[in-house]
Protein backbone atom coordinates (compact mmCIF):
# COMPACT_ATOMS: atom_id res chain seq x y z
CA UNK A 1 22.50 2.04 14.35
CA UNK A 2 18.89 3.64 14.63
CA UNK A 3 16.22 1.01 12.85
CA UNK A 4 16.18 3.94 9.63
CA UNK A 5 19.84 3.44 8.95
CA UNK A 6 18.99 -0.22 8.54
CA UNK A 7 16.33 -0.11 6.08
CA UNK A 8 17.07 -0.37 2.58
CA UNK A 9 15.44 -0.18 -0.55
CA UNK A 10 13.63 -3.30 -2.37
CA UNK A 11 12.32 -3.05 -5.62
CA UNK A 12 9.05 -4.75 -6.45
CA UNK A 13 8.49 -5.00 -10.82
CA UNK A 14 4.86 -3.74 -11.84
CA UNK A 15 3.42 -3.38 -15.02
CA UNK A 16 3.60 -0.26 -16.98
CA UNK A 17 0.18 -0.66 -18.64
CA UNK A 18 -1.51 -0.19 -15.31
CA UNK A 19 -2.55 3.10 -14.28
CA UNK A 20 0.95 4.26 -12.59
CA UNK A 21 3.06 3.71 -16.27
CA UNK A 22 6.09 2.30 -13.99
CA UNK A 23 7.77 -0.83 -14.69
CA UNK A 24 8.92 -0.96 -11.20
CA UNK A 25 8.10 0.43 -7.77
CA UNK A 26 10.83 1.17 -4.56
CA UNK A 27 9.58 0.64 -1.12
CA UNK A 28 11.72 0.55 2.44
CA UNK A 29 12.44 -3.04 4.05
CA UNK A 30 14.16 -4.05 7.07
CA UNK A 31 16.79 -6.71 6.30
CA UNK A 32 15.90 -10.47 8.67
CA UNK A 33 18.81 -12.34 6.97
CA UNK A 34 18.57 -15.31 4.51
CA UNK A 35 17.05 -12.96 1.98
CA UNK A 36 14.06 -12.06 3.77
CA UNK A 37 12.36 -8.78 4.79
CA UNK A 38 10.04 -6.50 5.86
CA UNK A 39 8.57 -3.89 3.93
CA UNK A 40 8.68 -0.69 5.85
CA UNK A 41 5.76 1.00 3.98
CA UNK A 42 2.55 0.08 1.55
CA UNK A 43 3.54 -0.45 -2.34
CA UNK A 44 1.57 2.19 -4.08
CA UNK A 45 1.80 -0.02 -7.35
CA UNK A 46 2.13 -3.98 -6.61
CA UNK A 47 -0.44 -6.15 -6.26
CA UNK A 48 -0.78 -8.53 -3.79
CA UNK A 49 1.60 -7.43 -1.21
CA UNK A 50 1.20 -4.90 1.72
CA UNK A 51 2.77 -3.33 4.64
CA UNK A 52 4.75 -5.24 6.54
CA UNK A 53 4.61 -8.72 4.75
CA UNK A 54 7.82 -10.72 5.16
CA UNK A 55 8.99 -11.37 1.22
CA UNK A 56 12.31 -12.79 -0.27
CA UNK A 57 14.48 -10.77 -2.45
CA UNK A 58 17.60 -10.72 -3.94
CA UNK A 59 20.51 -8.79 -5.46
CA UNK A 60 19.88 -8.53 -9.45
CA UNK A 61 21.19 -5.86 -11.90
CA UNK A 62 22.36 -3.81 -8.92
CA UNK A 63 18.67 -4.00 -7.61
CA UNK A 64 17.12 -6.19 -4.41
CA UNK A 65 14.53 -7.51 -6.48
CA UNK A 66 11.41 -8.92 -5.09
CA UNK A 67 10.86 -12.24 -5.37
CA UNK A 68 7.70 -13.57 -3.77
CA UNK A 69 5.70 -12.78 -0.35
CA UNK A 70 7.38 -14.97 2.28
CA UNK A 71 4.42 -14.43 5.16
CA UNK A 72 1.24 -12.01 4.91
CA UNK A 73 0.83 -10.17 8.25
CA UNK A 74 -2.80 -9.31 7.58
CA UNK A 75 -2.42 -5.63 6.44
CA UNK A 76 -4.98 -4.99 3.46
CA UNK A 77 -3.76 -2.58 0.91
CA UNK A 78 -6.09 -0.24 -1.64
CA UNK A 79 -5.27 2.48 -3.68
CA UNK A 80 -7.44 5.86 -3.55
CA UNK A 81 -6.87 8.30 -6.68
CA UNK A 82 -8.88 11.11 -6.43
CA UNK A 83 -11.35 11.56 -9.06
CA UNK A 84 -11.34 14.64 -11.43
CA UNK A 85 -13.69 16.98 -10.07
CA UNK A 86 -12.49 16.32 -6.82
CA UNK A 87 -10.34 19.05 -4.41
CA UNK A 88 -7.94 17.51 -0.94
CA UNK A 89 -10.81 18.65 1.42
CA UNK A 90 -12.97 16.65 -0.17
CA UNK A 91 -10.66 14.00 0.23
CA UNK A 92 -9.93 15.44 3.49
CA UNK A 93 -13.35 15.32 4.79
CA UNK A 94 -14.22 11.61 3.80
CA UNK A 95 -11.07 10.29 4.83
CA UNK A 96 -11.90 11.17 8.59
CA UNK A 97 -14.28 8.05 9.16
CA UNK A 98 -11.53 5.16 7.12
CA UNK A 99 -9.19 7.31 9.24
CA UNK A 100 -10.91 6.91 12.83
CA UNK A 101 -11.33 2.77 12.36
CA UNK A 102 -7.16 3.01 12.28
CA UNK A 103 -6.39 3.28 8.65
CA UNK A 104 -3.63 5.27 7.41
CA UNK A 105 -2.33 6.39 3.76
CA UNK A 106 0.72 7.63 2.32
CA UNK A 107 0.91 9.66 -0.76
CA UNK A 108 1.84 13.57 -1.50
CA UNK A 109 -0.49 15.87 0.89
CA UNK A 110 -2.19 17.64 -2.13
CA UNK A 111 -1.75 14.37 -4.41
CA UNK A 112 -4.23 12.78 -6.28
CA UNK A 113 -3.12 9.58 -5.19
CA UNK A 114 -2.91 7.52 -1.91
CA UNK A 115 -1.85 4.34 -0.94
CA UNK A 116 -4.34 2.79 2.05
CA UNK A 117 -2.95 0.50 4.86
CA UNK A 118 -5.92 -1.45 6.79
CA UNK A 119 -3.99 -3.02 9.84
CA UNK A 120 -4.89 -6.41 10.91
CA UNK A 121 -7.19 -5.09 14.42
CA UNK A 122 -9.25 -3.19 11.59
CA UNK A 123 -12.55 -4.58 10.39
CA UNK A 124 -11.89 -4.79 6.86
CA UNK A 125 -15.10 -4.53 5.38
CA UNK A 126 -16.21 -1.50 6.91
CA UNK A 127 -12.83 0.12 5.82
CA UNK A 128 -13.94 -1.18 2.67
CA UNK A 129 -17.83 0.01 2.23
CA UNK A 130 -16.69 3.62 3.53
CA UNK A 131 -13.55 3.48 0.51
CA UNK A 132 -16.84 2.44 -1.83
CA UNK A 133 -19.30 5.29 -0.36
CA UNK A 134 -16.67 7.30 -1.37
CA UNK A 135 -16.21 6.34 -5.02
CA UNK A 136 -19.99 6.54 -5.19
CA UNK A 137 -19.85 10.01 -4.28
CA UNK A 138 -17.58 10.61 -6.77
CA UNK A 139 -15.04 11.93 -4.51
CA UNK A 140 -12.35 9.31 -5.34
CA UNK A 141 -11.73 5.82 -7.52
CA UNK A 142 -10.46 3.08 -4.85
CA UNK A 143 -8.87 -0.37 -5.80
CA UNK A 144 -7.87 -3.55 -3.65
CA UNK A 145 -4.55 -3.73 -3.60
CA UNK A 146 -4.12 -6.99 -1.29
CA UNK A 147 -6.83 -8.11 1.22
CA UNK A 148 -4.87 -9.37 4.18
CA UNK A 149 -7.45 -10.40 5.96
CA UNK A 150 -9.02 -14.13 6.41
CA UNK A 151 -10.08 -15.82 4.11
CA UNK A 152 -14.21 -17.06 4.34
């Protein structure tokens, strides 16, 4: 069994009044036993959980519902949504300096949206003040998701 096969889906409740309108969001997770997992890829909606984080879940209403975080693993987790006026190259373009410190996103190529992952090895804050140069340039709005990293 290849390590996709294993994966299954967790669902993580969210609040509709936030920007998204969902109640709840679906990410991957890779089972560890004793109702623990990882998560596979960066909730676009939760708060205060990212990319590979160990949480708990457990069968509910046909679901595996999120429970609580288990361990942090020191991914940081923002949102980008691009703003109005705003086209993918322009997205495109200031993404390639958050890209080249090791960042990645997910979200439609040609969305408006994207979910960022900082990995641990990344220095956070400059990830950060590039993801705020940007909003100030009006290319994009940008949100902290989770901040993984220490804590001052």
């Amino acid at each position: 069994m290849d390590a996709k096969s294993a994966m299954v889906k967790l669902s993580i409740p969210t609040d509709p009044a936030d920007w998204h309108g969902v109640a709840m969001e679906h990410v991957w997770a890779t089972p560890l036993g004793d109702d623990l997992y990882v998560l596979e890829n960066s909730p676009g909606c939760a708060y205060g959980v990212s990319y590979r984080d160990i949480v708990v879940a457990q069968p509910e209403d046909g679901l595996l519902l999120f429970q609580r975080v288990h361990t942090h693993q020191g991914h940081s987790t923002y949102r980008i949504r691009l703003a109005q006026e705003a086209a993918l190259p322009d997205f495109q373009r200031h993404w390639q300096a958050i890209g080249a410190l090791g960042c990645t996103f997910e979200g439609e190529v040609g969305g408006r949206a994207y979910t960022v992952d900082v990995p641990p090895a990344t220095d956070v804050q400059t990830a950060y003040a590039l993801m705020q140069h940007g909003e100030e340039l009006g290319i994009w709005l940008f949100e902290e998701s989770h901040y993984g990293g220490a804590q001052p």
